[in-house]
N, C-alpha and C. Protein backbone atom coordinates (compact mmCIF):
# COMPACT_ATOMS: atom_id res chain seq x y z
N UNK A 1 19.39 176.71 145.91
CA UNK A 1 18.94 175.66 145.01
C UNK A 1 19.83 175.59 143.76
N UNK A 2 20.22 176.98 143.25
CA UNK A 2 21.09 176.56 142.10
C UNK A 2 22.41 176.50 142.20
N UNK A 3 22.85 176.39 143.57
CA UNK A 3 24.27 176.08 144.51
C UNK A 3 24.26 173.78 144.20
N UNK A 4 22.82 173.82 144.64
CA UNK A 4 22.99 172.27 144.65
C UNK A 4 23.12 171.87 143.19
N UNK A 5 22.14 172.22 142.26
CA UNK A 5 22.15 171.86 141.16
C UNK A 5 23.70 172.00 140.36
N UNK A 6 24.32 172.99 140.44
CA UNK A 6 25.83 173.00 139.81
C UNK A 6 26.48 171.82 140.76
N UNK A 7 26.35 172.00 141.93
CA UNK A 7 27.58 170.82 142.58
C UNK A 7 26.94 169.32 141.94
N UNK A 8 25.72 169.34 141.75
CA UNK A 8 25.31 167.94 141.33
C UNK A 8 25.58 167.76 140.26
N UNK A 9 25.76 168.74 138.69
CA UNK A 9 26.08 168.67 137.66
C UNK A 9 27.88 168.84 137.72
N UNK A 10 28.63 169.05 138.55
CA UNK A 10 29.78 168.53 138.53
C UNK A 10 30.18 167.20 138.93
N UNK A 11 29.96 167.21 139.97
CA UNK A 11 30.15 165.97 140.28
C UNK A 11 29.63 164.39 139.02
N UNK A 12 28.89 165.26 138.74
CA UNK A 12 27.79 164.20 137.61
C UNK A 12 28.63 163.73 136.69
N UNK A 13 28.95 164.90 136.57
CA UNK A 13 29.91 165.26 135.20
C UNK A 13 31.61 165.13 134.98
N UNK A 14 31.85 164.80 136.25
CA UNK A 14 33.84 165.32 136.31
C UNK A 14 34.64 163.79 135.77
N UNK A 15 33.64 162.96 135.87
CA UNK A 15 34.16 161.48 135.06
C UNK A 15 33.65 160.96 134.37
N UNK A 16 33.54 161.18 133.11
CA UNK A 16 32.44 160.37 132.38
C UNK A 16 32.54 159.34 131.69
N UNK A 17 31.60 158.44 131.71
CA UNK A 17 32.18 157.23 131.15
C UNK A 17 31.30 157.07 130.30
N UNK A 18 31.61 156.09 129.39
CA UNK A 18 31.17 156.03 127.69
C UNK A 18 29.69 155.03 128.46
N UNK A 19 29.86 153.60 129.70
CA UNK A 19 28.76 153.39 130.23
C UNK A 19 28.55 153.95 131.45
N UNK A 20 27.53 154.81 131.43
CA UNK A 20 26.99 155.32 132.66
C UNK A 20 26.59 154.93 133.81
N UNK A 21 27.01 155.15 135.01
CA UNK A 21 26.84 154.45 136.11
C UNK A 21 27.01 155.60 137.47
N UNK A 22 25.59 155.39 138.51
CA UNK A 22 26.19 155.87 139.51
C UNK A 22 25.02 157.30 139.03
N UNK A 23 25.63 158.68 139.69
CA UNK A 23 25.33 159.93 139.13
C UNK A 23 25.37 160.20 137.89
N UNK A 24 26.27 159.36 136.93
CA UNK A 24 25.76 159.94 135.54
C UNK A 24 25.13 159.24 134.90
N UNK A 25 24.95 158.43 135.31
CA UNK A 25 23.28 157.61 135.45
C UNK A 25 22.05 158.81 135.19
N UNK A 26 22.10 159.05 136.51
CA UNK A 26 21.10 159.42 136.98
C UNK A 26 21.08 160.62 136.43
N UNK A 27 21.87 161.43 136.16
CA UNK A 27 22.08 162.75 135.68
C UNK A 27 21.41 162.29 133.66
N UNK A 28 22.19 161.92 133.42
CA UNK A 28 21.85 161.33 132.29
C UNK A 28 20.12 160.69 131.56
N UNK A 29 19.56 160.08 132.92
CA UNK A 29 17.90 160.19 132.68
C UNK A 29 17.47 160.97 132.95
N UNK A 30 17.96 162.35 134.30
CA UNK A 30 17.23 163.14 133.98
C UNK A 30 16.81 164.43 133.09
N UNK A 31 18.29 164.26 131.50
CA UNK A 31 18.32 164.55 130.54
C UNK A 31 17.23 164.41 129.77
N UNK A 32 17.57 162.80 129.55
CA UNK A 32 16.62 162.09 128.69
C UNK A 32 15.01 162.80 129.07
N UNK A 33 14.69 162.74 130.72
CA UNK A 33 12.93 163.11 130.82
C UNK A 33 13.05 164.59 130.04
N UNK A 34 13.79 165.40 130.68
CA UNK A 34 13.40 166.62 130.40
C UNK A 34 13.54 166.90 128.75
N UNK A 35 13.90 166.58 127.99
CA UNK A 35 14.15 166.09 126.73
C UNK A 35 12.86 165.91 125.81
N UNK A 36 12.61 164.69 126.69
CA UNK A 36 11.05 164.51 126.22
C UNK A 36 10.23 165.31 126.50
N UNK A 37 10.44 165.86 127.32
CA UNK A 37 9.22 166.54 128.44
C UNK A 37 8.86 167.87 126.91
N UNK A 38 10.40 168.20 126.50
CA UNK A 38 9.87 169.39 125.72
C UNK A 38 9.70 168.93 124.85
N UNK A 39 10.44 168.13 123.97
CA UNK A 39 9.88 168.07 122.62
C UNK A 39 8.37 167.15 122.44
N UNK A 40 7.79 166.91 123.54
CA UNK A 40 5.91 166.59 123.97
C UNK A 40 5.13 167.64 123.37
N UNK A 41 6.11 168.54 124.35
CA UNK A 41 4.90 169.79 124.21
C UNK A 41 5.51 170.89 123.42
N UNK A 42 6.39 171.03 122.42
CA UNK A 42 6.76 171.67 121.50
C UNK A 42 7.17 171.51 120.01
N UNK A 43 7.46 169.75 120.01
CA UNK A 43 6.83 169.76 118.40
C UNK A 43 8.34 169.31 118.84
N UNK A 44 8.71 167.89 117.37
CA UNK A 44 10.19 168.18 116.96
C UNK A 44 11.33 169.36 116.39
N UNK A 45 9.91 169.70 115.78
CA UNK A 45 11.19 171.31 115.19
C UNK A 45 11.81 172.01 115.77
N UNK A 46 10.66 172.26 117.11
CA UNK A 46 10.86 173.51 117.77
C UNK A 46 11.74 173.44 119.29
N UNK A 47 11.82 172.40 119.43
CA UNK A 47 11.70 171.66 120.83
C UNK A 47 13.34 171.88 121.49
N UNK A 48 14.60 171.62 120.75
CA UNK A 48 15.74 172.29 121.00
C UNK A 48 15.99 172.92 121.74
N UNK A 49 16.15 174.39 121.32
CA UNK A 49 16.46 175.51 121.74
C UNK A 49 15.75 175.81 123.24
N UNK A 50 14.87 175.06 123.64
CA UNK A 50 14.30 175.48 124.81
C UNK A 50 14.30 174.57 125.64
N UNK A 51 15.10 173.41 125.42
CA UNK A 51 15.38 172.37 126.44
C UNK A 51 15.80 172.71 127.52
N UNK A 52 17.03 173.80 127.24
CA UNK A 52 17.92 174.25 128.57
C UNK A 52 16.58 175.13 129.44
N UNK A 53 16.33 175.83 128.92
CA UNK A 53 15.02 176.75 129.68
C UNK A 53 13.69 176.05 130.29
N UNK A 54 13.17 175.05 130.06
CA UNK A 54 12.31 174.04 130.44
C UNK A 54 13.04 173.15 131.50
N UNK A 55 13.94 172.92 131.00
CA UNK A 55 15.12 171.38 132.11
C UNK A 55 15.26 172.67 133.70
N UNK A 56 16.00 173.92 133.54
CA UNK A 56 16.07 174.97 134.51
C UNK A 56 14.92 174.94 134.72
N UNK A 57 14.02 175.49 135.02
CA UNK A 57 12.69 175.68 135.22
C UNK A 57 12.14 174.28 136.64
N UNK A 58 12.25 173.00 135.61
CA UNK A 58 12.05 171.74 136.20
C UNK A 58 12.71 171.39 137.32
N UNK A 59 14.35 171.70 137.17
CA UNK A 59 15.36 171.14 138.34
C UNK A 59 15.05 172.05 139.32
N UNK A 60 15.11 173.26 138.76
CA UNK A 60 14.92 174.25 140.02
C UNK A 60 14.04 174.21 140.99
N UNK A 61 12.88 173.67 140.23
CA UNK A 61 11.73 173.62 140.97
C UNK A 61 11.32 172.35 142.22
N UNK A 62 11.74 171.50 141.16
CA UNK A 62 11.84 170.00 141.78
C UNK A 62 12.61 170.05 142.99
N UNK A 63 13.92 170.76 143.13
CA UNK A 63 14.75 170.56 144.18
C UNK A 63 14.04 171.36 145.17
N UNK A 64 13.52 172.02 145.19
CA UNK A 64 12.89 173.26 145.99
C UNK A 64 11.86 172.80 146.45
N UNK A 65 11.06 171.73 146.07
CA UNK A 65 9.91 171.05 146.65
C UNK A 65 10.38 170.58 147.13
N UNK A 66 11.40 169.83 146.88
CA UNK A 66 11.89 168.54 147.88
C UNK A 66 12.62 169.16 148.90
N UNK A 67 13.20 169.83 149.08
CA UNK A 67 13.92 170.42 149.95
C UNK A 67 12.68 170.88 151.06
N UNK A 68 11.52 171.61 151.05
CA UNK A 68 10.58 171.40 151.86
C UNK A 68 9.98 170.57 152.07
N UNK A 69 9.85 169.21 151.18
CA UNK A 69 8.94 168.22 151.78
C UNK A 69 9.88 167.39 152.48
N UNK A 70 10.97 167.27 152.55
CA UNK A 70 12.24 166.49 153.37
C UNK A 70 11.84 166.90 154.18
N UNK A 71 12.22 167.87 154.97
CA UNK A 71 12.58 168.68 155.81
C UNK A 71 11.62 169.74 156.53
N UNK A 72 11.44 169.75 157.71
CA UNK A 72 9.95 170.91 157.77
C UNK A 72 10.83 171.99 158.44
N UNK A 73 11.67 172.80 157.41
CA UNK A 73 11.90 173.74 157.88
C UNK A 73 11.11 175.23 158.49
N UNK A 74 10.21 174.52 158.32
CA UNK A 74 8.89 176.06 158.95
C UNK A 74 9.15 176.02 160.60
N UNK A 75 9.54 174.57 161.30
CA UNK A 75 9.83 174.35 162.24
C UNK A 75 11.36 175.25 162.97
N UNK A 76 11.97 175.44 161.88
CA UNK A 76 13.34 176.30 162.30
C UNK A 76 13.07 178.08 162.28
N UNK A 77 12.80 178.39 163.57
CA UNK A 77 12.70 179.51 163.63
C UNK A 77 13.75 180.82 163.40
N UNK A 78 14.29 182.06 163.01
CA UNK A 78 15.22 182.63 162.75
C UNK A 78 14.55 184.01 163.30
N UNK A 79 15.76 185.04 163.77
CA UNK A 79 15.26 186.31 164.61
C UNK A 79 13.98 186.86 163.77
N UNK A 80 14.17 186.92 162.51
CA UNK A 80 13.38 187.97 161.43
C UNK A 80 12.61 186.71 160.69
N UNK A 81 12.05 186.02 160.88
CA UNK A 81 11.43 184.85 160.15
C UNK A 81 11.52 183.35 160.49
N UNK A 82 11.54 182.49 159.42
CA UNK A 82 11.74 181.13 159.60
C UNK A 82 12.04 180.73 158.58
N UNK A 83 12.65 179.39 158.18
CA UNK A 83 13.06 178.98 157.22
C UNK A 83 11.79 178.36 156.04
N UNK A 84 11.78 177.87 155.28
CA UNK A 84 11.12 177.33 154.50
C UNK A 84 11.47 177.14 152.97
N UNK A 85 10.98 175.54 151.97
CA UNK A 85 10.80 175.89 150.57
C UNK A 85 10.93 177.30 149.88
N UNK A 86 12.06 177.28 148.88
CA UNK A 86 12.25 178.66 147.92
C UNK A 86 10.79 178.91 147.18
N UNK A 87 10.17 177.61 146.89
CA UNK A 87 9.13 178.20 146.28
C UNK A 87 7.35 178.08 147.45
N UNK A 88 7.90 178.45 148.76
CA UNK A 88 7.17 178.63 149.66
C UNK A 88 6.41 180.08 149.57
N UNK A 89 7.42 180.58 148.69
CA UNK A 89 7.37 182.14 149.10
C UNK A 89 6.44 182.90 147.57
N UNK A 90 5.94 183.39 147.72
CA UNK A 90 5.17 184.10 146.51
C UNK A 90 5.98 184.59 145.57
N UNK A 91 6.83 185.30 146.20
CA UNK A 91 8.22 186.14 145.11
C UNK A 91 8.61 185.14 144.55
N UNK A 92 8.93 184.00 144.79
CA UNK A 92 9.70 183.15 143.98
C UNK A 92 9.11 182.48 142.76
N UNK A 93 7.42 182.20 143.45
CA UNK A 93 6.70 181.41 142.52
C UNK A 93 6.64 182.47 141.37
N UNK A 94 6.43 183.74 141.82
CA UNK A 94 5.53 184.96 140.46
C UNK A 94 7.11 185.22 140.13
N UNK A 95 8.44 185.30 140.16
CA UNK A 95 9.32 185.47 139.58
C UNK A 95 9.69 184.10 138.42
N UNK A 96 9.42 183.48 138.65
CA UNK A 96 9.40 181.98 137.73
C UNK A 96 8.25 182.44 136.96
N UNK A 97 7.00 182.92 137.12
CA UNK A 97 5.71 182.46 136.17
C UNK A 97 6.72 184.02 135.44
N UNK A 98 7.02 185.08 135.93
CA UNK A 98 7.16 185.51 135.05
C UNK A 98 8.30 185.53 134.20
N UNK A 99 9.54 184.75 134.24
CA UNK A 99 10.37 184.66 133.61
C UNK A 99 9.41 183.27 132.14
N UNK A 100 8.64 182.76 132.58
CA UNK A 100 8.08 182.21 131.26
C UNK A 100 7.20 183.47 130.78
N UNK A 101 6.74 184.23 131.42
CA UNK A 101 6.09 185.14 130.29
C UNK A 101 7.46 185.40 129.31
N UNK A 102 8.18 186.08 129.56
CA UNK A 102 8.73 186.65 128.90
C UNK A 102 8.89 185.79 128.06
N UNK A 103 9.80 184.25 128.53
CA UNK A 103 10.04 183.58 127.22
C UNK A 103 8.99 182.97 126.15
N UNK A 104 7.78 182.97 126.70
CA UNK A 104 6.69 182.87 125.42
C UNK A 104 6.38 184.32 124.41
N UNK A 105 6.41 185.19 125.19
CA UNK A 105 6.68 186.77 124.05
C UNK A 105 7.62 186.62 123.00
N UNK A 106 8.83 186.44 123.78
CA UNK A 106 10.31 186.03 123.16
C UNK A 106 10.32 185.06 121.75
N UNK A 107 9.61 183.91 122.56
CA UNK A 107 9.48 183.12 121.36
C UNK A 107 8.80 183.17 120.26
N UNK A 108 7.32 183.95 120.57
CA UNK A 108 6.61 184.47 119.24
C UNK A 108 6.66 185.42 118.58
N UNK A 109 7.92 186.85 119.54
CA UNK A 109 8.34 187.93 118.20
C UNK A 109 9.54 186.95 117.82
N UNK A 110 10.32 186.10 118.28
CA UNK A 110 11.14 185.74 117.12
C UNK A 110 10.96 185.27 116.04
N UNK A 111 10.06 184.18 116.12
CA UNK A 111 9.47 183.74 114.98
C UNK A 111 8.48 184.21 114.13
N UNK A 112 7.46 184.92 114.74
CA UNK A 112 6.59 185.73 113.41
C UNK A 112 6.32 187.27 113.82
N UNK A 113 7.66 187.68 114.63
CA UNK A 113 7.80 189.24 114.15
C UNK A 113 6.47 189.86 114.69
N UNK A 114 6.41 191.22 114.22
CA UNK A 114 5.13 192.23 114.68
C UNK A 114 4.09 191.60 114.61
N UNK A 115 4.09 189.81 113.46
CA UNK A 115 2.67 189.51 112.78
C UNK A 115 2.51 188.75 114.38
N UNK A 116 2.98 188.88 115.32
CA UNK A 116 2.30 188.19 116.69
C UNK A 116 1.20 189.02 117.02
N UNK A 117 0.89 190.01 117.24
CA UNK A 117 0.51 190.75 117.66
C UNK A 117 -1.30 190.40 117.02
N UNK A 118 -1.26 189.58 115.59
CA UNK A 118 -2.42 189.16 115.11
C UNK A 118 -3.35 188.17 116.02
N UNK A 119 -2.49 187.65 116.83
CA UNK A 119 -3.13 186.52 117.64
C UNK A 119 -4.31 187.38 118.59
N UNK A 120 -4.07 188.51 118.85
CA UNK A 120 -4.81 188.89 119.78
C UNK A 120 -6.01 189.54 118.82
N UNK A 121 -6.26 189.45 117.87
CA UNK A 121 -7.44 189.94 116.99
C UNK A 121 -7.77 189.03 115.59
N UNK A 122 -7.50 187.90 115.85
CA UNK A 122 -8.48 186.76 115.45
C UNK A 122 -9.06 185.67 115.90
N UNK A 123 -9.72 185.26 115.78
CA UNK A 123 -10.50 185.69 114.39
C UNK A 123 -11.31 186.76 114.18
N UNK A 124 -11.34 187.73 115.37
CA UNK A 124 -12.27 188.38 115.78
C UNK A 124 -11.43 190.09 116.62
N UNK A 125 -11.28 190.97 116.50
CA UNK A 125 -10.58 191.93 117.22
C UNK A 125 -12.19 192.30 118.16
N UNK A 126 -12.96 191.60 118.12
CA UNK A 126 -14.06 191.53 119.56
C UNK A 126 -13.39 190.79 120.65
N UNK A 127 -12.28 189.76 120.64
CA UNK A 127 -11.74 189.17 121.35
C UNK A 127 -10.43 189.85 121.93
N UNK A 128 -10.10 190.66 121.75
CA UNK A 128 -9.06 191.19 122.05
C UNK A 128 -9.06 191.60 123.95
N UNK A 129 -10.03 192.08 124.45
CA UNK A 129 -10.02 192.29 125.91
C UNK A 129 -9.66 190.87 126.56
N UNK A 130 -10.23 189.47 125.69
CA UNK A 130 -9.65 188.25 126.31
C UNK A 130 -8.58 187.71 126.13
N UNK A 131 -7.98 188.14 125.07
CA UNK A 131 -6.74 187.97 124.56
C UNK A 131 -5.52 188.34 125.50
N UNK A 132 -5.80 190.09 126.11
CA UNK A 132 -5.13 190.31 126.92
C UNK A 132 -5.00 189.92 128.39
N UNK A 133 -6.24 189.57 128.99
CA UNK A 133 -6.40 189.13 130.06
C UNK A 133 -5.82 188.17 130.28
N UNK A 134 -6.38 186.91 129.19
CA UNK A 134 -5.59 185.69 129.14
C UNK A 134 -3.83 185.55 129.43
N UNK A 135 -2.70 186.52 129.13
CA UNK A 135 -1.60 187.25 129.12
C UNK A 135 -1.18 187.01 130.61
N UNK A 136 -2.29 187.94 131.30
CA UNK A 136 -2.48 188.15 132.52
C UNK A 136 -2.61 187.07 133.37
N UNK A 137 -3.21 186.14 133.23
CA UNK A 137 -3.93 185.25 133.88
C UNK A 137 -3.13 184.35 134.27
N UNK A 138 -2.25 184.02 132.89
CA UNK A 138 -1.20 182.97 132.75
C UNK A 138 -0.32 183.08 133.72
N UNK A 139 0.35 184.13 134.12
CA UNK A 139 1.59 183.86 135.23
C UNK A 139 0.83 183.71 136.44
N UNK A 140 -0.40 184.48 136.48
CA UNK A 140 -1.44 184.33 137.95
C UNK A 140 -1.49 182.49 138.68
N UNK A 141 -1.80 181.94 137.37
CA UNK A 141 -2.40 180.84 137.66
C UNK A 141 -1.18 179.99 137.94
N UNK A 142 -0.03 180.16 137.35
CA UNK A 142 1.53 178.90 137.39
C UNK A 142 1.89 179.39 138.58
N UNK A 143 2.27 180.77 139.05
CA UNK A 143 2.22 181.07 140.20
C UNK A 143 1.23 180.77 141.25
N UNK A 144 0.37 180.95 141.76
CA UNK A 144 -0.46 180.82 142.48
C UNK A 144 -0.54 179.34 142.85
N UNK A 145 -0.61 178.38 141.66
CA UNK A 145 -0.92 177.26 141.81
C UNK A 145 0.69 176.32 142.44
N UNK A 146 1.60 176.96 142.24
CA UNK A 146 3.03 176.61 142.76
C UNK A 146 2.96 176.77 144.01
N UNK A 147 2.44 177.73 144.39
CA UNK A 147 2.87 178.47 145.69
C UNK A 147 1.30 177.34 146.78
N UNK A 148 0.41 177.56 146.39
CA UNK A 148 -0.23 176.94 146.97
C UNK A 148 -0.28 175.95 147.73
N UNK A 149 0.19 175.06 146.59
CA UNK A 149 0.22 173.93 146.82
C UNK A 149 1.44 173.47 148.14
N UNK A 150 2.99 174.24 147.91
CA UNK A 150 3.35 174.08 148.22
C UNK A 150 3.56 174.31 149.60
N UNK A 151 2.88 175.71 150.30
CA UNK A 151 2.43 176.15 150.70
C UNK A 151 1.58 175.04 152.20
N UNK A 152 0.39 174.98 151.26
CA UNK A 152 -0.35 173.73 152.57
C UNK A 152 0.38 172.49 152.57
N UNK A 153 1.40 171.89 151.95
CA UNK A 153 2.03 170.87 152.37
C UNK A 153 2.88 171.19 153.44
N UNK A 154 3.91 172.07 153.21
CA UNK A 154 4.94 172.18 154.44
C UNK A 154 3.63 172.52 155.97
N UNK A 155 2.57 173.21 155.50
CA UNK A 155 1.94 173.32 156.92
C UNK A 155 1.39 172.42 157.51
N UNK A 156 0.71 171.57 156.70
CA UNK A 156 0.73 170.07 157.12
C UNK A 156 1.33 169.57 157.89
N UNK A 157 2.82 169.24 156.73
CA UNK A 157 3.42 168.87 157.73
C UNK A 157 4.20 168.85 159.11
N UNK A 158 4.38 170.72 159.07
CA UNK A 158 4.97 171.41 160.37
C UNK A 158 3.94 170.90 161.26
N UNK A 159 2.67 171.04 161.36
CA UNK A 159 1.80 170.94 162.24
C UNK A 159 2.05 169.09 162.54
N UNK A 160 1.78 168.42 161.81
CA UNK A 160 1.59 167.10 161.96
C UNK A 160 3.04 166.96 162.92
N UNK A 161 4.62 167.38 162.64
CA UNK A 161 5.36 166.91 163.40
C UNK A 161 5.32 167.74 164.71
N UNK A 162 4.77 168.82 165.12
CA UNK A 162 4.36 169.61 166.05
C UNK A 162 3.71 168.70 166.96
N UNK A 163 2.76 168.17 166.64
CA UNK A 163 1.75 167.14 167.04
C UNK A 163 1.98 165.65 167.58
N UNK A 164 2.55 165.13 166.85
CA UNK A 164 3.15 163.94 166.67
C UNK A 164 4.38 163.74 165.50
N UNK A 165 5.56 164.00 166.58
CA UNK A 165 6.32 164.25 166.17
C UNK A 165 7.21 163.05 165.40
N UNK A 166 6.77 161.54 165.64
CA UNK A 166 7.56 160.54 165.63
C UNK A 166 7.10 160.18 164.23
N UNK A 167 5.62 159.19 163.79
CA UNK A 167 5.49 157.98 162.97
C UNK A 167 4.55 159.10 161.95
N UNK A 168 3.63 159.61 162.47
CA UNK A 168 2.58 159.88 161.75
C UNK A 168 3.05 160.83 160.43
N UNK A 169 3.90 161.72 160.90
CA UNK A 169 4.23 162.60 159.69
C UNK A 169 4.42 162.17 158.49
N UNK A 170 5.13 161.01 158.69
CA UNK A 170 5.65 160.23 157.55
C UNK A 170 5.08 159.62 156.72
N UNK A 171 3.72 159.20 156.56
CA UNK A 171 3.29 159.01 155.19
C UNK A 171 3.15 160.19 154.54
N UNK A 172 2.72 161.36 155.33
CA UNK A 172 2.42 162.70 154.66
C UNK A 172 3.37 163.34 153.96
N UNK A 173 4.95 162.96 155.00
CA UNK A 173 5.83 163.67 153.78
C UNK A 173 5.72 163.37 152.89
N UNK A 174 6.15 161.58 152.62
CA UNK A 174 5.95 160.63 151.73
C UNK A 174 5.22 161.41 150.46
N UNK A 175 3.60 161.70 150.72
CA UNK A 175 2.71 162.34 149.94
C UNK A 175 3.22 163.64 149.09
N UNK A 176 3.76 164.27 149.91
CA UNK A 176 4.75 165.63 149.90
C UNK A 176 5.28 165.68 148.80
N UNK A 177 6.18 164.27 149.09
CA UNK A 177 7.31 164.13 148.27
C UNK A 177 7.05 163.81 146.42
N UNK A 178 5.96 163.16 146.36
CA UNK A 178 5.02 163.14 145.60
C UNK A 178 4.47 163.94 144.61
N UNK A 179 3.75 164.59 145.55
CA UNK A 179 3.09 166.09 145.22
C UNK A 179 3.86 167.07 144.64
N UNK A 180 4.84 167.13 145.35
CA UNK A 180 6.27 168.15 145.00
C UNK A 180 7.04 168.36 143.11
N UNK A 181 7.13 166.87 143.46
CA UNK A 181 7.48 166.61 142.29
C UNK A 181 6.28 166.33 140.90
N UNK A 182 4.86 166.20 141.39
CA UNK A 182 4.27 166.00 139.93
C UNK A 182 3.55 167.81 139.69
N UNK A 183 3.54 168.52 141.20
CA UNK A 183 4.37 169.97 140.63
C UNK A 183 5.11 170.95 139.79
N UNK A 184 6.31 170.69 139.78
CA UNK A 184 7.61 170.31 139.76
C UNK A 184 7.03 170.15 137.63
N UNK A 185 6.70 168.74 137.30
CA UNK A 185 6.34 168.68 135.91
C UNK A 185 5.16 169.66 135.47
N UNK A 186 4.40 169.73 136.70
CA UNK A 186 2.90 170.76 136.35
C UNK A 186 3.81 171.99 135.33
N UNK A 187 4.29 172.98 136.48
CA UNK A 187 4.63 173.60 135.89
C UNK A 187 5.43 174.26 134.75
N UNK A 188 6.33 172.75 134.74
CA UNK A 188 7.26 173.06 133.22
C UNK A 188 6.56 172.54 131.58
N UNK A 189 5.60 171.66 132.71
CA UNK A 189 4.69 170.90 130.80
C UNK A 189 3.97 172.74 130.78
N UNK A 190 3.52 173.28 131.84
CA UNK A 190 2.73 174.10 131.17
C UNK A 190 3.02 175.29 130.45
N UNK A 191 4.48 175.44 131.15
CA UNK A 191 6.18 176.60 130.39
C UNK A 191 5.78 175.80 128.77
N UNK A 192 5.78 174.97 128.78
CA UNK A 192 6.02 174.26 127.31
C UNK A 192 4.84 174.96 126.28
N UNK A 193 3.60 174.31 127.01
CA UNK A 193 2.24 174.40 126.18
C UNK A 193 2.20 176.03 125.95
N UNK A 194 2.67 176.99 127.01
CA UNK A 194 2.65 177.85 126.68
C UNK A 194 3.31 178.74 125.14
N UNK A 195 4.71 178.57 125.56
CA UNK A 195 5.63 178.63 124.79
C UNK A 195 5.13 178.00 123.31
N UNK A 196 4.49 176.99 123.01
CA UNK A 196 4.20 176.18 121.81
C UNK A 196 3.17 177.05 121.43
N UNK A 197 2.20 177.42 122.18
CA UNK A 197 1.24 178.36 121.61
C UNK A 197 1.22 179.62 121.32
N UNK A 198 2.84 180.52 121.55
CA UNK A 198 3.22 181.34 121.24
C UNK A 198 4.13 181.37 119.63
N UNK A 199 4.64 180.06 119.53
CA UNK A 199 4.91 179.73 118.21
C UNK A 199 4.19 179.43 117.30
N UNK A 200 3.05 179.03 117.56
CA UNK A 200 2.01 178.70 116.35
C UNK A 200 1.50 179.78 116.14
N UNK A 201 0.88 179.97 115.12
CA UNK A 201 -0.01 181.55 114.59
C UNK A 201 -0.82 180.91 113.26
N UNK A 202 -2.05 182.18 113.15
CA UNK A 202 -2.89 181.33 112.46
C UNK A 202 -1.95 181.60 110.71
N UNK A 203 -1.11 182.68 110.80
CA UNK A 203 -0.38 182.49 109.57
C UNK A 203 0.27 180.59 109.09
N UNK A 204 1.23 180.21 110.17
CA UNK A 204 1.68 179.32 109.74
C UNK A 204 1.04 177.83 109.69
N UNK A 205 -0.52 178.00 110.24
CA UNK A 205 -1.29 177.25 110.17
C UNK A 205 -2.12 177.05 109.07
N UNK A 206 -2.39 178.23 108.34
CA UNK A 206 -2.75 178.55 106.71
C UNK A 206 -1.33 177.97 105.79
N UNK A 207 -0.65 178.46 106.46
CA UNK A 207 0.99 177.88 105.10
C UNK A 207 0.69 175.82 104.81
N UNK A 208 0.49 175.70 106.67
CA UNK A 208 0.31 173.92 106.75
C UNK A 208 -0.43 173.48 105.94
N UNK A 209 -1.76 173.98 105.76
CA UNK A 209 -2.72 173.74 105.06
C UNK A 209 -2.52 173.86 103.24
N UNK A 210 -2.20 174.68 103.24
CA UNK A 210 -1.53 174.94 101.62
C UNK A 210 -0.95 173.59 101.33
């Protein structure tokens, strides 16, 4: 997946013209979404620095759905397995949820230092067992819910072209294709919301107020 994404960002990229046309077109809006996508869910201030990490996140993902909903590679059998979606596989989904843990940690000791650590004991250090769980929960759920999903679509559709192999599959990929991709945003708006709520603290929410 990140074999296609570089050849597509060269190619995108090896002529550029002042009006865009063609792949850098297209390369070019899908700047612009992911662009928006973060500074939605991270505020103008903050929203920058984590474009590249949100946009990765998105392409990676997006291509990886689509690449199973095209294609029903569950159908291609191999000595030791079968083929399928990168994010078919559990390892892939819980290696993504947890590369956003880290970058929401990341982002809230950079910005308010040891005082992160307050979030988990206010307003209340009675809250603290949920505080941590919550921690927990977070990569459970981006994972799980990646994998899932993606998961009963390709079986769907393996089965459906198993079945009827000609007309019928095809609205379902169609659906797939769909699904894949509002996926695909699921999980990077929620990289975002996360990340944003690792930058806020009730310190700099008292400063606002001042």
């Amino acid at each position: 997946m990140a074999g296609i994404l570089i050849i597509a960002s060269i190619l995108a990229t090896r002529n550029i013209q002042q009006v865009p046309k063609g792949a850098q077109n297209l390369m070019e809006y899908a700047m612009d979404f992911i662009r928006d996508l973060t500074r939605n869910q991270l505020g103008e201030k903050d929203f920058r620095p984590w474009v590249p990490f949100i946009g990765t996140l998105f392409l990676f993902i997006f291509v990886a759905n689509w690449s199973g909903a095209l294609l029903p590679w569950k159908l291609i059998k191999l000595p030791e397995g079968e083929l399928a979606a990168p994010t078919n596989d559990i390892n892939t989904t819980v290696a993504l949820a947890l590369l956003v843990s880290i970058a929401y940690f990341y982002a809230g000791f950079k910005k308010r230092g040891l005082g992160y650590f307050k979030k988990y004991i206010e307003p209340t250090p009675v809250l603290l067992p949920i505080a941590i769980l919550e921690d927990f929960t977070k990569p459970l759920s981006l994972s799980f819910r990646l994998f899932g999903n993606i998961l009963a679509d390709e079986l769907v559709v393996g089965v459906l072209v198993l079945l009827v192999p000609l007309i019928v599959p095809l609205p379902v990929m169609l659906l797939g294709l769909f699904t894949s991709a509002i996926q695909a945003l699921v999980f990077a708006t929620l990289a975002g919301a996360y990340i944003h709520e690792a930058l806020e603290g009730h310190g700099d929410e008292h400063e606002e107020h001042a």
